[in-house]
N, C-alpha and C. Protein backbone atom coordinates (compact mmCIF):
# COMPACT_ATOMS: atom_id res chain seq x y z
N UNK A 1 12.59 -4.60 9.94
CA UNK A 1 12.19 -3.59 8.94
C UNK A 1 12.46 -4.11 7.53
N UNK A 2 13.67 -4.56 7.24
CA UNK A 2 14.03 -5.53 5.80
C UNK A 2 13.05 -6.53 5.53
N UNK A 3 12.53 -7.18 6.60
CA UNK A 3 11.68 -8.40 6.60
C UNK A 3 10.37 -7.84 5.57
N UNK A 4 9.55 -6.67 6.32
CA UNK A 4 8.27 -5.98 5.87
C UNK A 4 8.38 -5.50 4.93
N UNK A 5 10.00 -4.81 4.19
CA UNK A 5 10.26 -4.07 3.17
C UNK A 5 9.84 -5.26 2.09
N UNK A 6 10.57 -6.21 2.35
CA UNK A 6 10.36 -6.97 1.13
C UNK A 6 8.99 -7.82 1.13
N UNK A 7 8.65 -8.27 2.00
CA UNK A 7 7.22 -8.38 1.97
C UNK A 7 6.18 -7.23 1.04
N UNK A 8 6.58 -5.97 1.46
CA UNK A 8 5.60 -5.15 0.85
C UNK A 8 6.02 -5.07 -0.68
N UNK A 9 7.00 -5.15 -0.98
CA UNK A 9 7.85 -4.90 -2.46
C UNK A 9 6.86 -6.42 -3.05
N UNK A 10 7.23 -7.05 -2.52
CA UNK A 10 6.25 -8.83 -3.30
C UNK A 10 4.35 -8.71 -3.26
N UNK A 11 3.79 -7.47 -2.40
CA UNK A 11 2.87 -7.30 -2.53
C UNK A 11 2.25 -6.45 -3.97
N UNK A 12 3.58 -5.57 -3.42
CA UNK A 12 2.73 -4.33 -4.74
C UNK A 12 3.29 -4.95 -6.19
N UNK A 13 4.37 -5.58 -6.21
CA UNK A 13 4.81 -6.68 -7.59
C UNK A 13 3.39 -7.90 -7.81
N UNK A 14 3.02 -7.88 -6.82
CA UNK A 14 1.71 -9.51 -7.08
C UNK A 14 0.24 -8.19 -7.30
N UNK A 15 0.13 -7.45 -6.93
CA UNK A 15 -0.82 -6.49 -7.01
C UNK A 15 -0.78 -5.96 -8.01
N UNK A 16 -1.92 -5.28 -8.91
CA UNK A 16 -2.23 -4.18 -9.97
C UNK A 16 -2.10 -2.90 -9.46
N UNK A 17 -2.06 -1.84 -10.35
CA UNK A 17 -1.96 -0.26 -10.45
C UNK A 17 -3.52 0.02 -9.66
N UNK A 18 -4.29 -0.56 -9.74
CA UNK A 18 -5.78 -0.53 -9.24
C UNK A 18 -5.79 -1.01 -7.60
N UNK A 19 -5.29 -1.86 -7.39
CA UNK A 19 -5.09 -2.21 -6.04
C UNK A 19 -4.30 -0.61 -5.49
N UNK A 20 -2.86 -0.63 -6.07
CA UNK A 20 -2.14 0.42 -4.63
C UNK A 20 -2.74 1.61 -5.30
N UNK A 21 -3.70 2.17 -6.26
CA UNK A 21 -4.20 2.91 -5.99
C UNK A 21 -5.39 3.44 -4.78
N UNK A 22 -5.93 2.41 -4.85
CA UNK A 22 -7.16 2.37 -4.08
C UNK A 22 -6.39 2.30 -2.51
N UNK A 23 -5.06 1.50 -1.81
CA UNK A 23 -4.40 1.13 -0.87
C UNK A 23 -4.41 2.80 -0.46
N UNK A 24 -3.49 3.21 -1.48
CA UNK A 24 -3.04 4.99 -1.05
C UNK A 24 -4.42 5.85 -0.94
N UNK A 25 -5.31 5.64 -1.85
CA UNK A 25 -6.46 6.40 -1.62
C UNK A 25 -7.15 6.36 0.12
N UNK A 26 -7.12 4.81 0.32
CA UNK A 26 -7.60 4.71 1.64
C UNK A 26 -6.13 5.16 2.90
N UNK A 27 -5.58 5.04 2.83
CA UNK A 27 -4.18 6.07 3.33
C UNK A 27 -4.56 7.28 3.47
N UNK A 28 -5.29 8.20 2.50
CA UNK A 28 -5.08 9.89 2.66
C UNK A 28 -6.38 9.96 3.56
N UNK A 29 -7.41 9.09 2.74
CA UNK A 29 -8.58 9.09 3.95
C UNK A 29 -8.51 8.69 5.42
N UNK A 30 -7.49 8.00 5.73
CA UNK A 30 -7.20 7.86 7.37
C UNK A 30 -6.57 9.16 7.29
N UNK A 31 -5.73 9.70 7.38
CA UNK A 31 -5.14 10.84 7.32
C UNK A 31 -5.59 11.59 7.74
N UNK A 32 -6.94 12.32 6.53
CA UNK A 32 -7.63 13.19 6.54
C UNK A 32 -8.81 13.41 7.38
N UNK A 33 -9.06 12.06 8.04
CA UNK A 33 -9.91 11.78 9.26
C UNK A 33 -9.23 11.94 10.59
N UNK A 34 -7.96 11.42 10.63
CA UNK A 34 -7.24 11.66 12.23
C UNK A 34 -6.56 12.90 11.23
């Protein structure tokens, strides 16, 4: 779980505000489909 944490922490740090927006946007849409 530490392994992925920090993996994901180095993603959204190498990523723009435009990327994990769009990431979470497609998140609510799985969601809102299942």
């Amino acid at each position: 779980m530490t392994t992925s944490a920090l993996w994901y922490l180095r993603r959204l740090s190498r990523m723009g505000p435009a990327e994990i927006a769009g990431r979470a946007g497609d998140a609510v849409r799985r969601r809102r489909w299942r």
